[in-house]
N, C-alpha and C. Protein backbone atom coordinates (compact mmCIF):
# COMPACT_ATOMS: atom_id res chain seq x y z
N UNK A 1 -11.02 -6.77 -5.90
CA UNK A 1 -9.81 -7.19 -5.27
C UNK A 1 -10.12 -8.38 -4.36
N UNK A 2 -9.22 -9.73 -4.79
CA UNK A 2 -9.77 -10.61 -3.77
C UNK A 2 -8.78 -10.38 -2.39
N UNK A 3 -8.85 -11.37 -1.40
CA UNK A 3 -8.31 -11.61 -0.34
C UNK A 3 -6.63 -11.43 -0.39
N UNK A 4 -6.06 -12.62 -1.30
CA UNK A 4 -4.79 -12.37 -1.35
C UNK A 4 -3.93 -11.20 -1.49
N UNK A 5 -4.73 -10.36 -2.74
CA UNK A 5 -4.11 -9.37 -3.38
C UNK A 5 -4.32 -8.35 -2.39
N UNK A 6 -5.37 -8.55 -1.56
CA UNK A 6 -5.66 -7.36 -0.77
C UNK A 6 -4.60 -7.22 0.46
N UNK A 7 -4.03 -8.58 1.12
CA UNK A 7 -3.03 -8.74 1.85
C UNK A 7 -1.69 -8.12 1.23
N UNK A 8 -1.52 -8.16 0.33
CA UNK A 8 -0.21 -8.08 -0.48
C UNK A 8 0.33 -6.44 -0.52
N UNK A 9 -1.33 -5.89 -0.75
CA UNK A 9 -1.23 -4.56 -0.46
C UNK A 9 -0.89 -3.64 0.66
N UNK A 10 -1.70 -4.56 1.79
CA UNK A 10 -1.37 -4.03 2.81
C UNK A 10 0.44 -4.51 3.57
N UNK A 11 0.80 -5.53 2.77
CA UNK A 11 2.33 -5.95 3.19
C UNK A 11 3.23 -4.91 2.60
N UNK A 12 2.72 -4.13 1.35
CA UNK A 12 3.50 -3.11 0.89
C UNK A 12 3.67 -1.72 1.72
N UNK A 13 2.40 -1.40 1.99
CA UNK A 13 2.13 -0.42 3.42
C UNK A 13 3.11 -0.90 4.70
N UNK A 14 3.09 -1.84 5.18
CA UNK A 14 4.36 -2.15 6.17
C UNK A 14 5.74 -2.41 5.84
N UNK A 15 6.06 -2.66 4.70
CA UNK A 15 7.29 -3.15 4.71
C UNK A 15 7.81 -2.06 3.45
N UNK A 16 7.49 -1.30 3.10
CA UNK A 16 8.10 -0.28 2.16
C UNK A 16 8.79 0.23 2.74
N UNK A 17 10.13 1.08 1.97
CA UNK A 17 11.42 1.29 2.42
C UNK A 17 11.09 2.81 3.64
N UNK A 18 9.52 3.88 3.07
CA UNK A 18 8.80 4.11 3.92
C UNK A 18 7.83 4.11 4.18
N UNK A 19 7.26 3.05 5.24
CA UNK A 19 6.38 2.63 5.32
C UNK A 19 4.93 3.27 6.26
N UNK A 20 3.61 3.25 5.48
CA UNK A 20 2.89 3.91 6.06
C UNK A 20 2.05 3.40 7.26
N UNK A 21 1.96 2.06 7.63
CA UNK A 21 2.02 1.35 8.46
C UNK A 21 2.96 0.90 9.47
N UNK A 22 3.12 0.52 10.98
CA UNK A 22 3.69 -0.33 11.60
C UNK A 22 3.60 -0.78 12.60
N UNK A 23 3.48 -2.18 12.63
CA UNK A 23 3.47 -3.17 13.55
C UNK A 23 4.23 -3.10 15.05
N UNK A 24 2.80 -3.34 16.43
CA UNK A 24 3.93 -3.11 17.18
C UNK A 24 4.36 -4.34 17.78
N UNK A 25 5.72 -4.41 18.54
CA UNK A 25 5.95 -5.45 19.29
C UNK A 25 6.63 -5.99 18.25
N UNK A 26 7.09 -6.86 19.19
CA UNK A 26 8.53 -7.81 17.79
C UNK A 26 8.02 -9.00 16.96
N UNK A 27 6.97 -8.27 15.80
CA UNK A 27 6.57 -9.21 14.88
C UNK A 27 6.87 -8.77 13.15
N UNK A 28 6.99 -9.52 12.54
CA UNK A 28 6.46 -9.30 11.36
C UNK A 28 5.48 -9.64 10.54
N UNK A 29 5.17 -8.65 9.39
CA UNK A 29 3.90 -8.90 8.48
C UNK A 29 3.57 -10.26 8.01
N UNK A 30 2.75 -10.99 7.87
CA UNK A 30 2.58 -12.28 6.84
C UNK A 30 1.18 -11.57 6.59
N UNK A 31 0.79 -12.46 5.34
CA UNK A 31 -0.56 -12.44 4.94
C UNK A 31 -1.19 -14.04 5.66
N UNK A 32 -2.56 -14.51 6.11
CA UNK A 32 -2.66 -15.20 7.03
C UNK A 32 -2.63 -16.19 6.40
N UNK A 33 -2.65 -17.35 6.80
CA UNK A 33 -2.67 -18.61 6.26
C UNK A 33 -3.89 -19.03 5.20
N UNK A 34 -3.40 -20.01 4.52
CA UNK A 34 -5.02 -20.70 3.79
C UNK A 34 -5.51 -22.05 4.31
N UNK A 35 -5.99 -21.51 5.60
CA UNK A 35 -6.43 -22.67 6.22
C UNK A 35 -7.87 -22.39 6.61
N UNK A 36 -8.85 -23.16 6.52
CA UNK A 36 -10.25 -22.67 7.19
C UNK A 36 -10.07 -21.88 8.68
N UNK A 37 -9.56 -22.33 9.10
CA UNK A 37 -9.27 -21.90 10.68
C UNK A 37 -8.62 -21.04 11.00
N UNK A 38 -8.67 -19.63 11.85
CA UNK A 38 -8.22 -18.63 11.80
C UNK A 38 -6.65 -18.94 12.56
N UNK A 39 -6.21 -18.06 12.39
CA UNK A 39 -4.41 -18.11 12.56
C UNK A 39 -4.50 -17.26 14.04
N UNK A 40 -3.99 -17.43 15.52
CA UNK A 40 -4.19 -16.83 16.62
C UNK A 40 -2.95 -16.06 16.44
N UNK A 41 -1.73 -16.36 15.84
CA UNK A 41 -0.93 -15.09 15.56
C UNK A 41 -1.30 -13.72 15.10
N UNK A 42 -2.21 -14.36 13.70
CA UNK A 42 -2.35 -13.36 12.24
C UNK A 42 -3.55 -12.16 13.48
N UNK A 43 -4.29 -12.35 14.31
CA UNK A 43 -5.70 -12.17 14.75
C UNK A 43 -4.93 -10.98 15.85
N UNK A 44 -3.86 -11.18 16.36
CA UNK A 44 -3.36 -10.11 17.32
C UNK A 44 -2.24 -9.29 16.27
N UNK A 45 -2.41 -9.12 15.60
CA UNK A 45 -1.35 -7.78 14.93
C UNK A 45 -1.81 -6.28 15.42
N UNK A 46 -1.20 -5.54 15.40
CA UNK A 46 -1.73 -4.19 15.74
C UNK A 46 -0.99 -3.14 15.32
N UNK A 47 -1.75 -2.66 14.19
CA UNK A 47 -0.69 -1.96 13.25
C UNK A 47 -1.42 0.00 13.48
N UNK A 48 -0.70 1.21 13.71
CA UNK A 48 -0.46 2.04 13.42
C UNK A 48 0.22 2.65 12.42
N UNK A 49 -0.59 4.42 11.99
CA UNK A 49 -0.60 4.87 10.98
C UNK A 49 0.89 5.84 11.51
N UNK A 50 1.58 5.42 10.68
CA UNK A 50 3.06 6.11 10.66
C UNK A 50 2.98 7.52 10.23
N UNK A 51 3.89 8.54 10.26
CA UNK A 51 4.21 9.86 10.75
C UNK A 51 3.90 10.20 9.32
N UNK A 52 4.42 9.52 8.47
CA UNK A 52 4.34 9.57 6.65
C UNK A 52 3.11 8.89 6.54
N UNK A 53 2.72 8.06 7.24
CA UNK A 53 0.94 7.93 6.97
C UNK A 53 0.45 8.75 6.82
N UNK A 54 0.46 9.32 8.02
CA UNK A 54 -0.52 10.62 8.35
C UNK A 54 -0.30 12.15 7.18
N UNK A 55 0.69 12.25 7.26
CA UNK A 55 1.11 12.88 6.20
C UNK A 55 0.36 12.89 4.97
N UNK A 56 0.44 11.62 4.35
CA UNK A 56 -0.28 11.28 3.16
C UNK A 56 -1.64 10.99 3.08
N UNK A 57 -2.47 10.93 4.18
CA UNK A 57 -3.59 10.97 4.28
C UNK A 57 -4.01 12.52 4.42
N UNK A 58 -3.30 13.45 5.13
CA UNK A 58 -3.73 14.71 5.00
C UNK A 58 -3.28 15.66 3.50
N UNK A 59 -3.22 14.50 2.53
CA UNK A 59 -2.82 15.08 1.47
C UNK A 59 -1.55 16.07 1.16
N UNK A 60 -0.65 15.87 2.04
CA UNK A 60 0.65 16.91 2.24
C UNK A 60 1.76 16.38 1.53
N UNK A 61 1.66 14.80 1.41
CA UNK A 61 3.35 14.03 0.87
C UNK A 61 2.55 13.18 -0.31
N UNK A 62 3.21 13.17 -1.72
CA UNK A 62 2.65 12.40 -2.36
C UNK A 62 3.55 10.47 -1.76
N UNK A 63 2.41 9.93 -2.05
CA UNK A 63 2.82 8.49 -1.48
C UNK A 63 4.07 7.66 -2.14
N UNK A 64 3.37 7.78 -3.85
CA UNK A 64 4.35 7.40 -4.78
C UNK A 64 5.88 7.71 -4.61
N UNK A 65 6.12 9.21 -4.27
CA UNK A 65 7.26 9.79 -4.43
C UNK A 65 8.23 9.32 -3.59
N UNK A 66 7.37 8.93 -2.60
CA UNK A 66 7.97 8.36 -1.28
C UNK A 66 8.88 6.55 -1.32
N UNK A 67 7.51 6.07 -2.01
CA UNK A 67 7.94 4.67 -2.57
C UNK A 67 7.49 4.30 -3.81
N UNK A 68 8.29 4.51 -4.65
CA UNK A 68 8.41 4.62 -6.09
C UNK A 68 7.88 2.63 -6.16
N UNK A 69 7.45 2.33 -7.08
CA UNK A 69 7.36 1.26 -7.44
C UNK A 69 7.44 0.63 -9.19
N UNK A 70 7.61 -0.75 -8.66
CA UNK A 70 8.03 -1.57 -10.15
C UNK A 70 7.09 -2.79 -9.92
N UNK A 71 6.07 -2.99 -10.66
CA UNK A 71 5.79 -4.03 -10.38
C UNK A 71 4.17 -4.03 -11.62
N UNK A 72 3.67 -5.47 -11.30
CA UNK A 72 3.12 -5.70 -12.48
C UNK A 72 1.56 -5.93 -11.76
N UNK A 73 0.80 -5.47 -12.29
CA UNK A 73 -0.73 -5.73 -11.35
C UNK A 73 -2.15 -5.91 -12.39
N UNK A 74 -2.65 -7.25 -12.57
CA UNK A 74 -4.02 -7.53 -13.59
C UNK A 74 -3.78 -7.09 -15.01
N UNK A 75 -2.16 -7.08 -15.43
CA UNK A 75 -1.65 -6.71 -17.01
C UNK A 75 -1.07 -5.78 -17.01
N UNK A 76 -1.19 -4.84 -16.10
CA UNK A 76 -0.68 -3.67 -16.46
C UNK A 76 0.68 -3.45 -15.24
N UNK A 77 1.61 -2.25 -16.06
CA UNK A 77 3.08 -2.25 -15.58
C UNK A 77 3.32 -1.08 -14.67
N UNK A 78 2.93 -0.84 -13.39
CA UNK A 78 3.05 0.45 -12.77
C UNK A 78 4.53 0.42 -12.38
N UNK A 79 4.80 1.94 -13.04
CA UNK A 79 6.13 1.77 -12.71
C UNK A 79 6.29 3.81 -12.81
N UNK A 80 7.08 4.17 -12.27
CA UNK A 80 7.27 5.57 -11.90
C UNK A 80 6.36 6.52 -13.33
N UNK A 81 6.84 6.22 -14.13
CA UNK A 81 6.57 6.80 -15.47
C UNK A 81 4.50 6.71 -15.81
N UNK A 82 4.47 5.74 -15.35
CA UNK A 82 3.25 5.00 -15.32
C UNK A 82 1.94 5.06 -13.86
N UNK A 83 1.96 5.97 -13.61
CA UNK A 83 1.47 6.12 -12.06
C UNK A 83 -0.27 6.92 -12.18
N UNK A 84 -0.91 5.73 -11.96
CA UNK A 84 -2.40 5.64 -12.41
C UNK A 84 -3.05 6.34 -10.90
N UNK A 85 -3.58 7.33 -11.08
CA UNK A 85 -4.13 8.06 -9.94
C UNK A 85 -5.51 7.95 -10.21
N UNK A 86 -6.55 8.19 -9.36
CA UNK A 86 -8.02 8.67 -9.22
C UNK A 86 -8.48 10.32 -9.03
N UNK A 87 -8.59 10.67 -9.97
CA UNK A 87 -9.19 12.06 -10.32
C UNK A 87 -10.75 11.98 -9.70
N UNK A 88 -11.45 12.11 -8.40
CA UNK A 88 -12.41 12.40 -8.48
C UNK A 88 -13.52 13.36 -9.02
N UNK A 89 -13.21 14.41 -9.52
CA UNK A 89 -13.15 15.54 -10.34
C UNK A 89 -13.66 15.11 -11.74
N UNK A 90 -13.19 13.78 -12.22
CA UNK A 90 -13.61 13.31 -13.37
C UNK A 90 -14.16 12.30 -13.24
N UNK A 91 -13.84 11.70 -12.19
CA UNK A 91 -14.47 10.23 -11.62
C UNK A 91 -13.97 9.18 -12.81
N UNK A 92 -12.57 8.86 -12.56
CA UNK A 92 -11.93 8.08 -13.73
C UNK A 92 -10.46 8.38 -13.28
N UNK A 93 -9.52 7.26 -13.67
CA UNK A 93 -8.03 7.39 -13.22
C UNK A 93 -7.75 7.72 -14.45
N UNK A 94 -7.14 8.37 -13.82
CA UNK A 94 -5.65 9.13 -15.01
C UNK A 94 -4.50 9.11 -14.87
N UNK A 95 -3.14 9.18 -15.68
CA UNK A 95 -2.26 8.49 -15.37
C UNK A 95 -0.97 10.02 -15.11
N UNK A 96 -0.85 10.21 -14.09
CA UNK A 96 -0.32 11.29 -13.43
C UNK A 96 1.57 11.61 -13.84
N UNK A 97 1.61 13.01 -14.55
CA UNK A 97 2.89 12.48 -15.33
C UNK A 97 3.90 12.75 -14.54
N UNK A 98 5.40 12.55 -14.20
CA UNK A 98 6.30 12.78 -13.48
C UNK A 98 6.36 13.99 -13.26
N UNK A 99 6.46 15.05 -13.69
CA UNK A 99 7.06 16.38 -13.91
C UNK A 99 5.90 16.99 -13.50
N UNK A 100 4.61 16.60 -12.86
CA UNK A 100 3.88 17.78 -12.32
C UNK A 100 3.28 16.97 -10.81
N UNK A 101 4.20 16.09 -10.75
CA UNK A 101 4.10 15.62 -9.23
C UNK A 101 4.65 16.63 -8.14
């Protein structure tokens, strides 16, 4: 995962309809500039793990269910039907079917 994509991810974590991230103080998310020189905005963000964060980190709320997604990532189409999980158990993703979420 490079830089960009990795921002993009974390803009989905803040700005999803529920979001597991959030920013305090009256700002919003950007991903930082492409400039050699660091951004003194981007450098003070200060983001906390939301109530549904926590949740989903203690394994209690599935994430997906929460914020369903459509979208297209390195070819492939994640989309509700399509929801590629990590089985550590097998050590390999598998693609997790609706009906036993």
């Amino acid at each position: 995962m490079g830089d960009w994509s990795f921002w993009k991810r974390v803009r989905r974590l803040v700005e999803s309809p529920r979001p597991l991230l959030e920013l305090e103080g009256d700002v919003h998310f950007y991903e930082p500039p492409k400039t050699p020189f660091p951004d003194p905005v981007f450098g003070k963000f200060d983001a906390q793990v939301t109530g549904l964060g926590i949740e989903i980190l203690d394994n209690n709320v599935d994430w997906l269910r929460q914020n369903p997604h459509d979208y297209w990532i390195g070819g492939v189409h994640l989309h509700p039907g399509n929801d590629w999980r990590w089985n550590a158990e097998r050590i390999q993703f598998l693609i997790k079917e609706r009906s036993s979420m």
